[in-house]
C-alpha atoms as a PDB file:
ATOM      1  CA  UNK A   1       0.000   0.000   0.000  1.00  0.00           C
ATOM      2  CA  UNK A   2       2.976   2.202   0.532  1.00  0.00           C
ATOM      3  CA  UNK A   3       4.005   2.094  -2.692  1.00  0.00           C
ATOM      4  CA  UNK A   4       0.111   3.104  -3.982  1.00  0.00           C
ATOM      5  CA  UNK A   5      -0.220   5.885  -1.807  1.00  0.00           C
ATOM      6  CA  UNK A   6       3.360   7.140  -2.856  1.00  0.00           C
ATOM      7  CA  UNK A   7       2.246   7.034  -6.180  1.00  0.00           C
ATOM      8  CA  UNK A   8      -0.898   9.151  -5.955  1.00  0.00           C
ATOM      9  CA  UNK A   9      -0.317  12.658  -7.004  1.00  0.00           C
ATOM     10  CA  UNK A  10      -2.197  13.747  -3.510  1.00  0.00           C
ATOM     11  CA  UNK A  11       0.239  12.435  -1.635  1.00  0.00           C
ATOM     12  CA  UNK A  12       3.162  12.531  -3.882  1.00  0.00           C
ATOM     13  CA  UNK A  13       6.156  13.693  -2.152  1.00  0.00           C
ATOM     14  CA  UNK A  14       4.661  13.734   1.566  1.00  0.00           C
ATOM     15  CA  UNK A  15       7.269  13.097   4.049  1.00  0.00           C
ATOM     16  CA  UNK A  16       8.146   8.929   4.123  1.00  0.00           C
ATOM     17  CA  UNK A  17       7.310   8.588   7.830  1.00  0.00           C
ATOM     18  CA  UNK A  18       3.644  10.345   7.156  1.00  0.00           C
ATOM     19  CA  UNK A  19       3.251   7.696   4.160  1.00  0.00           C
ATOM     20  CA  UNK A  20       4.229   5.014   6.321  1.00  0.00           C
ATOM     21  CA  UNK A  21       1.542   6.119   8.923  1.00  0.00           C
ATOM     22  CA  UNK A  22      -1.043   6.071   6.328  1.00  0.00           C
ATOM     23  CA  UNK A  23      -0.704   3.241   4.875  1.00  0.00           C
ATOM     24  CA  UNK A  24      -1.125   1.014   7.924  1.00  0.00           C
ATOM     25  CA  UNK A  25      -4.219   2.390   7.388  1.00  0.00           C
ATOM     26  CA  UNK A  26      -5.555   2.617   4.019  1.00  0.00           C
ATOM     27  CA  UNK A  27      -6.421  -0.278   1.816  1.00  0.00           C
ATOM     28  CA  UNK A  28      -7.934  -0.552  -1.654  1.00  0.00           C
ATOM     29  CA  UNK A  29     -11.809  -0.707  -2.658  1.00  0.00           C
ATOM     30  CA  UNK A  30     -13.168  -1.795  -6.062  1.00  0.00           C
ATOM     31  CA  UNK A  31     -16.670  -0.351  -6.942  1.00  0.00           C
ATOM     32  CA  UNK A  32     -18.838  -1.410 -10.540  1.00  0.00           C
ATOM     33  CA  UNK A  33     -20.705   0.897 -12.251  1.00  0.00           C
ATOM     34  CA  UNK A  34     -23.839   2.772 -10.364  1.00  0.00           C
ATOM     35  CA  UNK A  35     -22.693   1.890  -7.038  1.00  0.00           C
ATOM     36  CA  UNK A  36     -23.150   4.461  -4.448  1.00  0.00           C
ATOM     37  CA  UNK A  37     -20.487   4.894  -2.435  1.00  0.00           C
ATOM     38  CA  UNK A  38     -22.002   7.897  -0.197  1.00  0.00           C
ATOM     39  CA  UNK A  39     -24.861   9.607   0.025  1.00  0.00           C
ATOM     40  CA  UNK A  40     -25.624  13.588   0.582  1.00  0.00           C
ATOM     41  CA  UNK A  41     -26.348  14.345   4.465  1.00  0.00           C
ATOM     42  CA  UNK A  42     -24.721  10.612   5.557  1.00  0.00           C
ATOM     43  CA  UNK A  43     -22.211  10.659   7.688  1.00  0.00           C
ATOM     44  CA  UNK A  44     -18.407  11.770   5.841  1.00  0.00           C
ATOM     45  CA  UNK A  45     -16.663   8.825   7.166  1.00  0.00           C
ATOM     46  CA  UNK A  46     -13.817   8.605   4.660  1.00  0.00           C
ATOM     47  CA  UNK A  47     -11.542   9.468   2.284  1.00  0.00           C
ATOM     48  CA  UNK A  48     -10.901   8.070  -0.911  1.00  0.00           C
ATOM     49  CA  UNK A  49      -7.938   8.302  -3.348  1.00  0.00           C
ATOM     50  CA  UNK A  50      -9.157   7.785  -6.894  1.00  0.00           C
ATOM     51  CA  UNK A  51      -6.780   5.055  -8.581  1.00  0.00           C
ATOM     52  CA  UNK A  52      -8.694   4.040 -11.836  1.00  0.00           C
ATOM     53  CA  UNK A  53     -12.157   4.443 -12.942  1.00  0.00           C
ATOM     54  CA  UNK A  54     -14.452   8.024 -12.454  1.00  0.00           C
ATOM     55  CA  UNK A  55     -16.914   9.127  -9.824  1.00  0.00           C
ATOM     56  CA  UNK A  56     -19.958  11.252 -10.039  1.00  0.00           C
ATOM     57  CA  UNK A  57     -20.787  13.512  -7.802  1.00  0.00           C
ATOM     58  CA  UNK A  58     -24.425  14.837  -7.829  1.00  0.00           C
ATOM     59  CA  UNK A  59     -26.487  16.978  -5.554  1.00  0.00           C
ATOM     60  CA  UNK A  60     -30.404  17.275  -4.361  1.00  0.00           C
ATOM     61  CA  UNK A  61     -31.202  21.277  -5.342  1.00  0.00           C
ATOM     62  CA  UNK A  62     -34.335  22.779  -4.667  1.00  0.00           C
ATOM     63  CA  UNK A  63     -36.569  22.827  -7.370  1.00  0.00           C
ATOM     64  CA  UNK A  64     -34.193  21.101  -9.971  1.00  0.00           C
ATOM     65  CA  UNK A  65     -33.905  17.857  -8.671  1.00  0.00           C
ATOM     66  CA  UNK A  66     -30.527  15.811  -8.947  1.00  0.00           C
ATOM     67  CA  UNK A  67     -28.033  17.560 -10.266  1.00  0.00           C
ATOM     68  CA  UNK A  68     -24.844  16.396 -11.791  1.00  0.00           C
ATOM     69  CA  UNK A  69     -21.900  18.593 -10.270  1.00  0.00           C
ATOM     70  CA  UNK A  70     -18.782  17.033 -11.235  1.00  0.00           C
ATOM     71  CA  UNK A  71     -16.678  13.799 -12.274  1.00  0.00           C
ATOM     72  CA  UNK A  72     -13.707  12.758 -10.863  1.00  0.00           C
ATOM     73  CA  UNK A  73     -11.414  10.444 -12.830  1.00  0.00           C
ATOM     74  CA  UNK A  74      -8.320   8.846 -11.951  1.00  0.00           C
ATOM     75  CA  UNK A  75      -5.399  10.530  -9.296  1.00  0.00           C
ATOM     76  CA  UNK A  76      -8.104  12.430  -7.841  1.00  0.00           C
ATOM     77  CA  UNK A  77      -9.026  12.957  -3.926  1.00  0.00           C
ATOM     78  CA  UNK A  78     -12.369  12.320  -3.372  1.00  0.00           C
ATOM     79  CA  UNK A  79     -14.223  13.569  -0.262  1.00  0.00           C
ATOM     80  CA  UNK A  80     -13.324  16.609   1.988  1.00  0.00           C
ATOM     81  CA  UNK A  81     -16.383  16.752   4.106  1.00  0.00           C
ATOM     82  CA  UNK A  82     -14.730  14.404   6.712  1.00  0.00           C
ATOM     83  CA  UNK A  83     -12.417  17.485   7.950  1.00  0.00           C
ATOM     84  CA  UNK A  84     -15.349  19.678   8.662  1.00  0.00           C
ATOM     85  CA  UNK A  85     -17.998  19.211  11.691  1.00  0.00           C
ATOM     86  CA  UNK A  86     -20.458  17.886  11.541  1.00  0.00           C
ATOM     87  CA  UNK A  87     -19.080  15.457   9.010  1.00  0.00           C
ATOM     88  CA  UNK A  88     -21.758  14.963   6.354  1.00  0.00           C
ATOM     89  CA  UNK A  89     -21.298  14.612   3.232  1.00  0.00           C
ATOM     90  CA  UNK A  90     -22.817  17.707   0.941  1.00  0.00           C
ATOM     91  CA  UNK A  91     -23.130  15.406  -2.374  1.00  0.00           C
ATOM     92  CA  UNK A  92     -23.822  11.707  -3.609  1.00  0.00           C
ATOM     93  CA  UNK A  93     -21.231   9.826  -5.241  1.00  0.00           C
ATOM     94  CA  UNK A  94     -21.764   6.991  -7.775  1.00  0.00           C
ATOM     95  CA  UNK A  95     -19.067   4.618  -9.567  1.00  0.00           C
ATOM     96  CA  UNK A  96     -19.780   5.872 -13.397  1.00  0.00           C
ATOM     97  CA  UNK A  97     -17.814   2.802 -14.422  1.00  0.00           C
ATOM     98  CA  UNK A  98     -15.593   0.150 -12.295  1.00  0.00           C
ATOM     99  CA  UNK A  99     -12.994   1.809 -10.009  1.00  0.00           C
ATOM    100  CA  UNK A 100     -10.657   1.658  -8.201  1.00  0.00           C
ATOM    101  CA  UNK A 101      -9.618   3.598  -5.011  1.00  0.00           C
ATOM    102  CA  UNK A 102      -7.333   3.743  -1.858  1.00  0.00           C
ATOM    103  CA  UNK A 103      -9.764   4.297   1.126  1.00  0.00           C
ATOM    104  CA  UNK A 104      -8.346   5.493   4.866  1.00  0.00           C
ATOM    105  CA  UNK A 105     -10.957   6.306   7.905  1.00  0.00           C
ATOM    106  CA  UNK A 106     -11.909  10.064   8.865  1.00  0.00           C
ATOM    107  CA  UNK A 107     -11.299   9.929  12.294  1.00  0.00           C
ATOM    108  CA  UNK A 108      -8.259   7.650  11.663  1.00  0.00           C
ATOM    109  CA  UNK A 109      -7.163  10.703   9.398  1.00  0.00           C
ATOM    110  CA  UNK A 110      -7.830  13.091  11.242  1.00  0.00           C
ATOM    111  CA  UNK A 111      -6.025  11.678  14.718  1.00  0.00           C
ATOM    112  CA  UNK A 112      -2.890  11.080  12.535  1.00  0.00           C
ATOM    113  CA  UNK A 113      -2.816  14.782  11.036  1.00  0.00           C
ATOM    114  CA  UNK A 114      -3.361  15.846  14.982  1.00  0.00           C
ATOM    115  CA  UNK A 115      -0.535  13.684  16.077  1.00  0.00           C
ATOM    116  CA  UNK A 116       1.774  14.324  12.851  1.00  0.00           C
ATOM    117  CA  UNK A 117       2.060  18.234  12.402  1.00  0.00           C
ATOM    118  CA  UNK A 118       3.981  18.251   9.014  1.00  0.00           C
ATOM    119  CA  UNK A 119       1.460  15.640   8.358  1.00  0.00           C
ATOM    120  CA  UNK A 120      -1.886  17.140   9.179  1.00  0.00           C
ATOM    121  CA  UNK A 121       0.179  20.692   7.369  1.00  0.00           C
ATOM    122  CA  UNK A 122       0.629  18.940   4.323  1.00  0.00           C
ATOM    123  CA  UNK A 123      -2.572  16.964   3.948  1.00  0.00           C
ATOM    124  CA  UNK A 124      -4.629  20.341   4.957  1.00  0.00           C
ATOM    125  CA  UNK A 125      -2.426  21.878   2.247  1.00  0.00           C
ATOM    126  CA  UNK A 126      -3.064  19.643  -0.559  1.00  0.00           C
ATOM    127  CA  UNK A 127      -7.044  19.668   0.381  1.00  0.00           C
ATOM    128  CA  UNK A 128      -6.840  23.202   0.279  1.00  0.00           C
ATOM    129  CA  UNK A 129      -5.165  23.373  -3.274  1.00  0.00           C
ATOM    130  CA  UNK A 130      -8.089  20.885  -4.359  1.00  0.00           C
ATOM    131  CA  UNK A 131     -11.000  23.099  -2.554  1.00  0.00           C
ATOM    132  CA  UNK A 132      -9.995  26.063  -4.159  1.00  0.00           C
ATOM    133  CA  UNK A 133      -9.471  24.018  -7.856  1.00  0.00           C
ATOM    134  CA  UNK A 134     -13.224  23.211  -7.587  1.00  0.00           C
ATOM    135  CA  UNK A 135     -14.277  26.306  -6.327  1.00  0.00           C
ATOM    136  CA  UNK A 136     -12.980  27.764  -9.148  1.00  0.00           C
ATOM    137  CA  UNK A 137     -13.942  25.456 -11.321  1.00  0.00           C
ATOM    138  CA  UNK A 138     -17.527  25.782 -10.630  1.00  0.00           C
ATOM    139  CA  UNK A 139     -17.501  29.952 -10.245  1.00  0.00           C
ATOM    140  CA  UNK A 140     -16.096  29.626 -14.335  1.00  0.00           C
ATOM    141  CA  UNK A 141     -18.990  27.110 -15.149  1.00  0.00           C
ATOM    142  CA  UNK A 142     -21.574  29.063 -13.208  1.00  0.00           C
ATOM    143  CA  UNK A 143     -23.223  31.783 -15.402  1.00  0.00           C
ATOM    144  CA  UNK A 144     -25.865  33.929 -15.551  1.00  0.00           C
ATOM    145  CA  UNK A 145     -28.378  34.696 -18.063  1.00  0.00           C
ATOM    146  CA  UNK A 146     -30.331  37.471 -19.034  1.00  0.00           C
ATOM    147  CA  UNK A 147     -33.525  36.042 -16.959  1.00  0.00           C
ATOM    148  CA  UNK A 148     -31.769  35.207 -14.007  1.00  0.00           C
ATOM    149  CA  UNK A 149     -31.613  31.957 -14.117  1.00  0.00           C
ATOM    150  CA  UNK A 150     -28.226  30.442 -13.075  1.00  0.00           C
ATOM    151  CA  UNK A 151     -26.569  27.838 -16.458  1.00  0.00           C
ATOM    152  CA  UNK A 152     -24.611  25.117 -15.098  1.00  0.00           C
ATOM    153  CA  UNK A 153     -22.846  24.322 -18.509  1.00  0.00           C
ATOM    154  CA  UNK A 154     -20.185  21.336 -18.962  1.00  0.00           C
ATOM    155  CA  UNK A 155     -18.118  20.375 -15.860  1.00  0.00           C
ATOM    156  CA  UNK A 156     -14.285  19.672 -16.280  1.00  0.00           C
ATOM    157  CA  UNK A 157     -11.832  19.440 -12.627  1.00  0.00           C
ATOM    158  CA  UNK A 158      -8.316  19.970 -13.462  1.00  0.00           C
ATOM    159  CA  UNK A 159      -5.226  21.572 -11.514  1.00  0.00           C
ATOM    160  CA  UNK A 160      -3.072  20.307  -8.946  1.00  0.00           C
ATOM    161  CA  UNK A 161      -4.458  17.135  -7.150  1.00  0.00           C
ATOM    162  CA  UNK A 162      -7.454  17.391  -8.900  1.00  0.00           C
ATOM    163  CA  UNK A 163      -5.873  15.004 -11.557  1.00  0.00           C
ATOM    164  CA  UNK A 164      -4.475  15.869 -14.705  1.00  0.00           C
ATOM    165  CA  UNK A 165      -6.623  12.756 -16.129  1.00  0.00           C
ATOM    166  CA  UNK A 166      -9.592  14.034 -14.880  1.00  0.00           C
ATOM    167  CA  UNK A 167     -12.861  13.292 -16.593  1.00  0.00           C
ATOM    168  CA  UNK A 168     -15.571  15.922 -18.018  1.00  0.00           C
ATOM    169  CA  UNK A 169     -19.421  15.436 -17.311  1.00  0.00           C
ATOM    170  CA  UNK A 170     -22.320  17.493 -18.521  1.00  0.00           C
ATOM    171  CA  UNK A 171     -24.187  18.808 -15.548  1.00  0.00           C
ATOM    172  CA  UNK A 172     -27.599  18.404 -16.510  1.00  0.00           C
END
């Protein structure tokens, strides 16, 4: 598992005693196609590393229904929600086709990154890098027309951490 996480462009070049830490405590999932793997307003109970395969994420909004928001592809992190209180996820994710991922336990995480302070740094860092990616990502797909009405046009997540493999989805 060392070797994986080393690997993974979120956790490329973390310190070798930090890697070490986590991987006593991640280990790999496989999901097929349409499964769920968690649900909006469950509990955010872990954190996934994206290997191989892509991951929807989709949202309930008022009025609209489901919504699309994003897919993540391959190298990605997937899942911040478990730094936060009160650890919920704020979207649904679903396996668009088999993947892959690396998998380590929030409060596992987060008792490392409390005990490890280049560790908890670095991984706060990174998640930071890959909030503000997808923040930005969705302020340039957000427009506004002339009625009002807010256009949620083709998604695409690229920039550091986000994966440079990423996949695109049309928000519908």
């Amino acid at each position: 598992m060392l070797a994986t996480l080393r690997d993974h462009p979120f956790l490329s070049e973390l310190p070798a005693a930090s890697l070490r830490r986590l991987a006593a405590h991640a280990y790999r999932v496989d999901f097929a196609a349409g499964d769920t793997i968690f649900r909006e307003g469950c509990v955010a109970d872990r954190f996934f590393l994206i290997r191989r395969g892509a991951i929807r994420l989709a949202m309930d909004v008022a009025g609209r229904g489901v919504v699309d928001v994003e897919t993540l592809g391959p190298d990605t992190a997937l899942g911040w929600s478990w730094l936060v209180s009160p650890y919920q996820w704020h979207m649904t994710a679903v396996a668009v086709d088999r993947t892959s991922a690396v998998v380590i336990d929030a409060s596992v995480l987060r008792s490392l990154m409390a005990a490890d302070a280049v560790m908890g740094y670095e991984i706060m860092r990174r998640f930071a890098a890959v909030m503000f990616d997808r923040l930005q990502a969705e302020r340039a797909r957000l427009t506004v027309s002339g009625s009002g009405r807010v256009v949620l046009p083709e998604a695409t997540i690229a920039g550091p951490w986000a994966g440079l493999r990423a996949m695109v989805s049309a928000v519908r």
